[in-house]
N, C-alpha and C. Protein backbone atom coordinates (compact mmCIF):
# COMPACT_ATOMS: atom_id res chain seq x y z
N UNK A 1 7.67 13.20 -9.57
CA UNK A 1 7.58 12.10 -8.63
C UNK A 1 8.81 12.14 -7.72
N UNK A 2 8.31 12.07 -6.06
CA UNK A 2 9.58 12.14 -5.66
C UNK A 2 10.62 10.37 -5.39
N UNK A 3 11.45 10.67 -4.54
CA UNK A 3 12.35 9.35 -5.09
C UNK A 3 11.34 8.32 -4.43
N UNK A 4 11.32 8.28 -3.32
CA UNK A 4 10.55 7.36 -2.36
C UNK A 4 9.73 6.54 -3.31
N UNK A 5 8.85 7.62 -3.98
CA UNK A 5 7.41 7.14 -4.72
C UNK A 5 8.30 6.22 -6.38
N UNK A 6 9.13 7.10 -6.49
CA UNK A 6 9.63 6.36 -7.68
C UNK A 6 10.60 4.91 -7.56
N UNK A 7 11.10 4.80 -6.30
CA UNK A 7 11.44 3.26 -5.62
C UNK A 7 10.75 2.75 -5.60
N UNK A 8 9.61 2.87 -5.35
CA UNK A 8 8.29 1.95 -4.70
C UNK A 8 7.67 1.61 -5.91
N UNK A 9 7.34 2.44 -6.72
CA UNK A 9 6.57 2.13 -7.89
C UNK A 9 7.59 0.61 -8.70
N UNK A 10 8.99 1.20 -8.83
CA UNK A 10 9.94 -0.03 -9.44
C UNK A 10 9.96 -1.09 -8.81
N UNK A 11 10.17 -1.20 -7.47
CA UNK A 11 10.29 -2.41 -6.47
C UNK A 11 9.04 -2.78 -6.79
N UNK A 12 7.97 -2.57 -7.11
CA UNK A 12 6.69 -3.20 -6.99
C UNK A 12 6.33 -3.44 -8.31
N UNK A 13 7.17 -2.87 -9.81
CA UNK A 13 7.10 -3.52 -10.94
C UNK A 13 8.18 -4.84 -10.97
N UNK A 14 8.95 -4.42 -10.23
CA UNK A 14 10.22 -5.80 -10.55
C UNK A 14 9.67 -7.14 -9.63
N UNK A 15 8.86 -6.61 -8.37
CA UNK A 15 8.14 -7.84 -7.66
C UNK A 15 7.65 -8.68 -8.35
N UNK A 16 6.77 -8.27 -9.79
CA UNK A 16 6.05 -8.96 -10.41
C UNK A 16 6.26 -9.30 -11.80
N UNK A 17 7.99 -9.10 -11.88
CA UNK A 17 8.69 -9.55 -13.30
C UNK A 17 9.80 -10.42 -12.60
N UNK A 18 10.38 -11.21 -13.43
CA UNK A 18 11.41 -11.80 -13.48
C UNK A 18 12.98 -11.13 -14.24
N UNK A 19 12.33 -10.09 -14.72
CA UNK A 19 13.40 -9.16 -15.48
C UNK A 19 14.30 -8.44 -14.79
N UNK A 20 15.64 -8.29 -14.72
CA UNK A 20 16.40 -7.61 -14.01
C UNK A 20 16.94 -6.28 -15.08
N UNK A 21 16.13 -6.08 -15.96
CA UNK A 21 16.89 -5.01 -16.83
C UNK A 21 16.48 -3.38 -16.52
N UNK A 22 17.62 -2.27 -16.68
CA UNK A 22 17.44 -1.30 -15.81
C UNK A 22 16.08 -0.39 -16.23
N UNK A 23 15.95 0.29 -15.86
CA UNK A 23 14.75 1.41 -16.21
C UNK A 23 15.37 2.30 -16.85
N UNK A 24 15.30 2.31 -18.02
CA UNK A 24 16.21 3.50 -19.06
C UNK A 24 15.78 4.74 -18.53
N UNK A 25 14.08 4.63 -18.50
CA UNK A 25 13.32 6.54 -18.30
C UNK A 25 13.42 6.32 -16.74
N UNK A 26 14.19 6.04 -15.83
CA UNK A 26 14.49 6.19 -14.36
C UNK A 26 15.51 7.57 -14.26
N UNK A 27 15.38 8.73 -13.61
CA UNK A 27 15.53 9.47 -13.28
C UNK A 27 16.67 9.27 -12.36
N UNK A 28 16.76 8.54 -11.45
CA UNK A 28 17.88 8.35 -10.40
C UNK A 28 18.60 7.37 -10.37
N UNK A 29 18.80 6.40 -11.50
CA UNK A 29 19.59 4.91 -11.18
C UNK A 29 19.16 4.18 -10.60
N UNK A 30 19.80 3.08 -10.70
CA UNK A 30 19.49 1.66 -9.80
C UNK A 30 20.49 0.53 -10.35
N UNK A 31 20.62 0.36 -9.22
CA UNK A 31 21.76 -1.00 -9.07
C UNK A 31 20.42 -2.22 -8.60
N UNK A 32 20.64 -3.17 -10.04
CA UNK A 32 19.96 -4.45 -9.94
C UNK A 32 20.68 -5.56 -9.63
N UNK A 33 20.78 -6.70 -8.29
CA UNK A 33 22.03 -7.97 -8.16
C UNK A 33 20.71 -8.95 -8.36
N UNK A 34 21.18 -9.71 -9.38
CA UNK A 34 20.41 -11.21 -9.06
C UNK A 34 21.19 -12.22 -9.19
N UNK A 35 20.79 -12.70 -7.62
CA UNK A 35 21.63 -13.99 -7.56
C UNK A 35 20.62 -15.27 -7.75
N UNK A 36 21.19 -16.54 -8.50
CA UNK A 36 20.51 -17.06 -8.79
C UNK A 36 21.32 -18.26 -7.48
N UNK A 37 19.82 -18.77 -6.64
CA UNK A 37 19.94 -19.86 -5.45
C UNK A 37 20.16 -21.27 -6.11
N UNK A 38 21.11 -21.72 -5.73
CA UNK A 38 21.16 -23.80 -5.99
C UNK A 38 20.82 -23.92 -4.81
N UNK A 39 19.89 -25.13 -4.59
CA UNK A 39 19.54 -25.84 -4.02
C UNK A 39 20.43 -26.56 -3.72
N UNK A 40 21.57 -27.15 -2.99
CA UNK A 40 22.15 -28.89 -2.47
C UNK A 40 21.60 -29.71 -1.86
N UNK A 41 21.65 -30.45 -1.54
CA UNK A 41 21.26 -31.26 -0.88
C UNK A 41 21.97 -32.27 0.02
N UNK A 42 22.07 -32.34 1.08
CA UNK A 42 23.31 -32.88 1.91
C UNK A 42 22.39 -33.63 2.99
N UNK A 43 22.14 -35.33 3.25
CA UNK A 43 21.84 -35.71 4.27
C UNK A 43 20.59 -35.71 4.02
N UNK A 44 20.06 -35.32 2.72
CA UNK A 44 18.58 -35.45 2.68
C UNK A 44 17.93 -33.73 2.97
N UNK A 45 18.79 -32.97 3.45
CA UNK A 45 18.33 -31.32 3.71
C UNK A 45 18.73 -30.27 2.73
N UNK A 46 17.79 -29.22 2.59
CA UNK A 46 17.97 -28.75 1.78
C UNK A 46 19.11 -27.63 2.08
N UNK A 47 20.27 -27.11 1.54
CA UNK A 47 20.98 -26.17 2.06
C UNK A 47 21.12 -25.01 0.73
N UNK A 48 20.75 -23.64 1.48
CA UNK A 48 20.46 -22.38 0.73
C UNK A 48 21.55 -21.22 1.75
N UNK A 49 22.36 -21.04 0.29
CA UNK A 49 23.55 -19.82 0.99
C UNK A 49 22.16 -18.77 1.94
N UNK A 50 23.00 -18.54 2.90
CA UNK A 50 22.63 -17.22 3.58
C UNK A 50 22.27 -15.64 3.33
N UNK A 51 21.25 -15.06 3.72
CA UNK A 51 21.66 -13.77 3.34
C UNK A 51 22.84 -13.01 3.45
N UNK A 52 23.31 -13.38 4.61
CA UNK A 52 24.74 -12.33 4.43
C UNK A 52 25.54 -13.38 3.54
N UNK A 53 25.56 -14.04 2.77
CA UNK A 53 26.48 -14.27 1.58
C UNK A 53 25.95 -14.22 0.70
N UNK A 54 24.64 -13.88 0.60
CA UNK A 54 24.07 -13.42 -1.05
C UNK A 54 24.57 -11.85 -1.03
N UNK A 55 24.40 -10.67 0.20
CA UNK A 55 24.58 -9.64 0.26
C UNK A 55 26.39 -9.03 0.08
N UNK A 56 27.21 -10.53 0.58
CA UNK A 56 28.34 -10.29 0.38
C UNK A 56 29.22 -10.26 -0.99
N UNK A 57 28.29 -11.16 -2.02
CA UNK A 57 28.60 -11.58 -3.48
C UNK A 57 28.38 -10.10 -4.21
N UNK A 58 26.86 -9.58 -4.18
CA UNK A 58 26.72 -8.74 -4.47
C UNK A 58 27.35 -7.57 -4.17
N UNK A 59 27.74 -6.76 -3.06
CA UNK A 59 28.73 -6.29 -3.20
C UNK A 59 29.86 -6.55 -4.06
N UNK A 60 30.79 -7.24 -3.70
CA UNK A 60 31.70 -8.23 -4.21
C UNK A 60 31.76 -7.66 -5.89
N UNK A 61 30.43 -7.79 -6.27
CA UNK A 61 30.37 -8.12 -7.90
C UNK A 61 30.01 -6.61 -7.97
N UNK A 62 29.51 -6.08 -7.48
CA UNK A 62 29.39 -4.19 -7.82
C UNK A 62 30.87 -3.51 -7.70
N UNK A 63 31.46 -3.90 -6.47
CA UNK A 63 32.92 -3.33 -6.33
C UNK A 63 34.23 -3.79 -6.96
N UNK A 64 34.01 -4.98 -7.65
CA UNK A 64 34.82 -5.88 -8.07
C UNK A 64 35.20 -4.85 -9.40
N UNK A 65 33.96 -3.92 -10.14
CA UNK A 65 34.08 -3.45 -11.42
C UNK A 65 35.00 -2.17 -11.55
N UNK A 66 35.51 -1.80 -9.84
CA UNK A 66 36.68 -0.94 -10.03
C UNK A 66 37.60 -0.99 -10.70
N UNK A 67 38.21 -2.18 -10.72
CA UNK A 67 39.22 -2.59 -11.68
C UNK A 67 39.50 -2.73 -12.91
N UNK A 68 38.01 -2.53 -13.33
CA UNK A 68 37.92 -1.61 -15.31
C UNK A 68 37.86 -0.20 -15.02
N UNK A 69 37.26 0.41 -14.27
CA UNK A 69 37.46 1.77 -13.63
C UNK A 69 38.24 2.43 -14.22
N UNK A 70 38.39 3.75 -15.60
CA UNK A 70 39.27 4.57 -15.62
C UNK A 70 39.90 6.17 -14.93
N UNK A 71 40.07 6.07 -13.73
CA UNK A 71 39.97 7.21 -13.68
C UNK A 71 40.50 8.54 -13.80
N UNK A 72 41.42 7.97 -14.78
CA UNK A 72 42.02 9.26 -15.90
C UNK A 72 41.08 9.57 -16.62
N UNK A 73 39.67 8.46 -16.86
CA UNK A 73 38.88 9.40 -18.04
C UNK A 73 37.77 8.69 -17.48
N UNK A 74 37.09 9.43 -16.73
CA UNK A 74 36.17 9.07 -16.13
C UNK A 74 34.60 8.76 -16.33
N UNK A 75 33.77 7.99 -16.34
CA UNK A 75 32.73 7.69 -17.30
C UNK A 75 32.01 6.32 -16.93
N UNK A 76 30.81 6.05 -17.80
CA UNK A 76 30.46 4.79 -17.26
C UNK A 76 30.89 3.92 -18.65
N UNK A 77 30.85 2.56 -18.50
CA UNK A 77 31.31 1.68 -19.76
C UNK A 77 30.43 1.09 -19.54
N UNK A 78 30.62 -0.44 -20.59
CA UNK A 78 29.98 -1.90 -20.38
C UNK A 78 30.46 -2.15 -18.71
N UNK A 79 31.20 -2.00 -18.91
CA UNK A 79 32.36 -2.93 -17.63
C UNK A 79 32.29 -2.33 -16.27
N UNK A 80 31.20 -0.95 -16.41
CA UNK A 80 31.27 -0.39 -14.46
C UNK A 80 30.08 0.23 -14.56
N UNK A 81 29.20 -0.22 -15.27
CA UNK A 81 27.91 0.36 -15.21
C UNK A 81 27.24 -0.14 -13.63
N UNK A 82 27.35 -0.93 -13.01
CA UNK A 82 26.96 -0.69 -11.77
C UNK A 82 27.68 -0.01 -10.69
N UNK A 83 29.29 0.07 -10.46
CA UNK A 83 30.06 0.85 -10.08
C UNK A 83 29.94 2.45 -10.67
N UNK A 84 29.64 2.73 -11.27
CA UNK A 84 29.71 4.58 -11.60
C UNK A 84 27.90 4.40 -11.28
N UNK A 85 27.26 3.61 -10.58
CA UNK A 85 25.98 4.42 -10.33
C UNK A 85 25.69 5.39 -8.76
């Protein structure tokens, strides 16, 4: 299967789960972010962070895991499994 087909197939199993857990038999990785939305409420309206600050967190929280990062001994851990993908 090439990658394209093997994105598509996942994006279109995770469309229809609520599960963010990785695909062990995945061939190429994947970095999963779920951010979970609060609702506020201010004035009676509903206010929902933006995409570019859901996209900025996520980053944020993928790059943030440099800082367990060994790279005298280089590898994936608990602690940078989305960073070493």
């Amino acid at each position: 299967m090439q990658l394209h087909e093997s994105a598509q197939k996942r994006a279109d199993y995770l469309a229809g789960d609520s599960s963010t857990e990785p695909d062990d038999g995945d061939l190429y990785g994947e970095n999963i972010f779920q951010l979970d939305l609060f609702i506020t409420l201010e004035d009676s309206e509903i206010s929902l962070p933006s995409l570019s600050e859901a996209v900025k967190t996520a980053i944020g929280k993928w790059y943030g895991e440099i800082a367990h990062y060994d790279f005298d001994n280089p590898g994936q851990s608990r602690n940078t499994d989305q960073f070493t993908q």
